[in-house]
Protein backbone atom coordinates (compact mmCIF):
# COMPACT_ATOMS: atom_id res chain seq x y z
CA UNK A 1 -62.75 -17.42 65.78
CA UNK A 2 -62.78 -18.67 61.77
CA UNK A 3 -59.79 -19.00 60.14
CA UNK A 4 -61.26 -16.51 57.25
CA UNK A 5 -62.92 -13.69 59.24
CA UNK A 6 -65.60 -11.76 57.46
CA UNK A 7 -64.19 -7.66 57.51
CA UNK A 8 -66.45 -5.41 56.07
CA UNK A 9 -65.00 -2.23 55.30
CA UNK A 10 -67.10 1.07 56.60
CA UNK A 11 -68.81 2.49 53.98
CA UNK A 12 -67.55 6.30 52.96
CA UNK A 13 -70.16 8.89 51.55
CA UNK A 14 -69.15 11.47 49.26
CA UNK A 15 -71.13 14.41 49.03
CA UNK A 16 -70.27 16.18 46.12
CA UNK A 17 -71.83 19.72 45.05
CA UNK A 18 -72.22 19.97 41.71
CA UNK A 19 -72.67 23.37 40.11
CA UNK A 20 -75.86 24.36 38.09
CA UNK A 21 -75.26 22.39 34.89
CA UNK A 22 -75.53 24.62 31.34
CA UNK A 23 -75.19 24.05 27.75
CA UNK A 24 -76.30 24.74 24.84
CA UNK A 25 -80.36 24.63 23.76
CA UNK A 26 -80.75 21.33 21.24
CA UNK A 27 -83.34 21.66 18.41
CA UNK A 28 -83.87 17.83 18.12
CA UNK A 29 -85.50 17.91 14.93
CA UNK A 30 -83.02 19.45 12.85
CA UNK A 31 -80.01 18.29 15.20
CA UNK A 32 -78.63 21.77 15.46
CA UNK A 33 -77.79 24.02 17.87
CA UNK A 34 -80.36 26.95 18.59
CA UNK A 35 -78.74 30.40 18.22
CA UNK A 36 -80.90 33.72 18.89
CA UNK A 37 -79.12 36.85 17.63
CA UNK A 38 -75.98 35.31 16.89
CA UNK A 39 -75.38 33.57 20.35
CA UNK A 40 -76.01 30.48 21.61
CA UNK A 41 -79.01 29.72 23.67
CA UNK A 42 -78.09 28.74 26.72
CA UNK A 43 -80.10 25.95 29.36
CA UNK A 44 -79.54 24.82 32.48
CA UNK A 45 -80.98 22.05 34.78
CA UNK A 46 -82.65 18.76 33.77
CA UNK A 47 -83.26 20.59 29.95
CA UNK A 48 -79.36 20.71 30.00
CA UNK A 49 -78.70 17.33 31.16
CA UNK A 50 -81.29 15.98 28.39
CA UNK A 51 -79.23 17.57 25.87
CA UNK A 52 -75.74 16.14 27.10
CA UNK A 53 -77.52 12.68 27.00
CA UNK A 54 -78.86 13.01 23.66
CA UNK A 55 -75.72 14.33 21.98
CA UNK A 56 -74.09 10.90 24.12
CA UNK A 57 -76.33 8.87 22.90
CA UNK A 58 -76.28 10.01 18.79
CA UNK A 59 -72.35 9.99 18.94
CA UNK A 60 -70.24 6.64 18.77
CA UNK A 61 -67.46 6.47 21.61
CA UNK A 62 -63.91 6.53 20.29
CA UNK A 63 -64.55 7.83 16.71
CA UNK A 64 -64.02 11.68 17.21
CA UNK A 65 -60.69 13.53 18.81
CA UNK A 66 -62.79 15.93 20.06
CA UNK A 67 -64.53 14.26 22.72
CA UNK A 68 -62.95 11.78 25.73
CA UNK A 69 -63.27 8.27 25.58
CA UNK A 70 -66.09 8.26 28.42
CA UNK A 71 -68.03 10.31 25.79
CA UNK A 72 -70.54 8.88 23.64
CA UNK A 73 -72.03 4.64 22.95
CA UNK A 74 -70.61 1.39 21.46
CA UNK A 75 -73.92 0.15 20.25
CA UNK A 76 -71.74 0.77 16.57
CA UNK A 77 -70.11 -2.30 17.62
CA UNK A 78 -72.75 -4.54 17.26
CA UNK A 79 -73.38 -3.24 13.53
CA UNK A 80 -72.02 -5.84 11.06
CA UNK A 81 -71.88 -8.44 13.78
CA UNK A 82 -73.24 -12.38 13.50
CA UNK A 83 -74.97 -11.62 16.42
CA UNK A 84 -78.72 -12.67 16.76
CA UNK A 85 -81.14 -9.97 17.07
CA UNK A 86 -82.10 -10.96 20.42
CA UNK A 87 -78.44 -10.36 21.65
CA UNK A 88 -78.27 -6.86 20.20
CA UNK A 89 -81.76 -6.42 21.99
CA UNK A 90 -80.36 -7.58 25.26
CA UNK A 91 -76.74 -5.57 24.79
CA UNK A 92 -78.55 -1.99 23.75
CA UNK A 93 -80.11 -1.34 27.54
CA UNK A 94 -76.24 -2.43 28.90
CA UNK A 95 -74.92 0.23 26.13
CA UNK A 96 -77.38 3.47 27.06
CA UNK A 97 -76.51 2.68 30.65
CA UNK A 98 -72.73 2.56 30.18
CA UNK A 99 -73.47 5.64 28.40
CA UNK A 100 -75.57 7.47 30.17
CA UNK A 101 -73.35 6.50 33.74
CA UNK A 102 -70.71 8.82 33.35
CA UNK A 103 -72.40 11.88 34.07
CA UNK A 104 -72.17 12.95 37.73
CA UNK A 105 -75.94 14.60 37.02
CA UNK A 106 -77.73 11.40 35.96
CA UNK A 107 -78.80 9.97 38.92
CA UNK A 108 -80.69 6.54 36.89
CA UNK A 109 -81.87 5.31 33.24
CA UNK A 110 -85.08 3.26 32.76
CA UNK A 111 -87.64 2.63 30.50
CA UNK A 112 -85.02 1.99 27.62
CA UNK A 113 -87.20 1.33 24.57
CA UNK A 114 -84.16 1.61 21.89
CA UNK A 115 -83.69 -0.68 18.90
CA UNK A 116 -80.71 -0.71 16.07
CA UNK A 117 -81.88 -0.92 12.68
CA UNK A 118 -79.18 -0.73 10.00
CA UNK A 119 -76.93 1.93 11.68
CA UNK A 120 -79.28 4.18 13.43
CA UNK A 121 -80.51 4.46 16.33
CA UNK A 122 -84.09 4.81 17.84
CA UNK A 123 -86.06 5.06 20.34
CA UNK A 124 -86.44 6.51 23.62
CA UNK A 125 -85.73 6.14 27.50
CA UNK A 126 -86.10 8.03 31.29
CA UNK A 127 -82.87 10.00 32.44
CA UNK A 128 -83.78 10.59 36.31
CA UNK A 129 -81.05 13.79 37.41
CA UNK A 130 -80.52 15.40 40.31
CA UNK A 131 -82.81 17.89 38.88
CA UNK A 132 -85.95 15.78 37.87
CA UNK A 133 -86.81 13.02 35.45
CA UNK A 134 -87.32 12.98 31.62
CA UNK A 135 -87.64 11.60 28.33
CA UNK A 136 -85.12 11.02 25.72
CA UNK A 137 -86.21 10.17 21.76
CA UNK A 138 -83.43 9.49 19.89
């Protein structure tokens, strides 16, 4: 007997069914919504999913009402900052993540090829879902 026994706590799994995930269909181009006849076009699955990330990833957290605070990236933050480039380099995978994490349908992020120049944004990485991998170019 130790004075400071080691108790490891059982590990619970939570299943959680997640309905079939929709919104709405993302022209990336023009970064617009796609309407046909007046509606929205609607997708579902990994397509849906890709848009969610990409709208997360082109919005700054905490700037707009409309959206929670879980919503959208920080990488703003590092704009205007005496921080060396290879800090912002190393920070920008941490911030897609973060990012990317809060949705129950993204499963993993890799192959986050992103870089900040001036204010914007590019680049690309791999959303895997519960529906199938893809690629995001933002």
């Amino acid at each position: 007997m130790t004075l400071f026994p080691s108790l490891q706590p059982q590990a619970v799994t939570v299943t959680q069914d997640l309905p079939l995930y929709r919104e709405t269909a993302w022209d990336y181009s023009e970064n617009t919504p796609i309407f046909k006849g007046g509606s929205p076009v609607i997708v579902t699955g990994v397509e849906a999913v890709k848009v969610w990330a990409y709208k997360a990833l082109s919005t700054p957290r905490y700037m707009y009402e409309m959206y929670s605070w879980d919503f959208g990236n920080e990488m703003e933050s590092l704009i205007g900052q005496a921080y060396t480039e290879d800090l912002k380099r190393s920070e920008i995978p941490r911030f897609v993540r973060e990012c990317l994490s809060v949705n129950p349908y993204i499963t993993g992020v890799t192959d986050i090829a992103m870089t900040l120049q001036d204010d914007k944004l590019n680049g690309s990485c791999t959303i895997q879902t519960i529906y199938g991998g893809d690629t995001i170019r933002v």
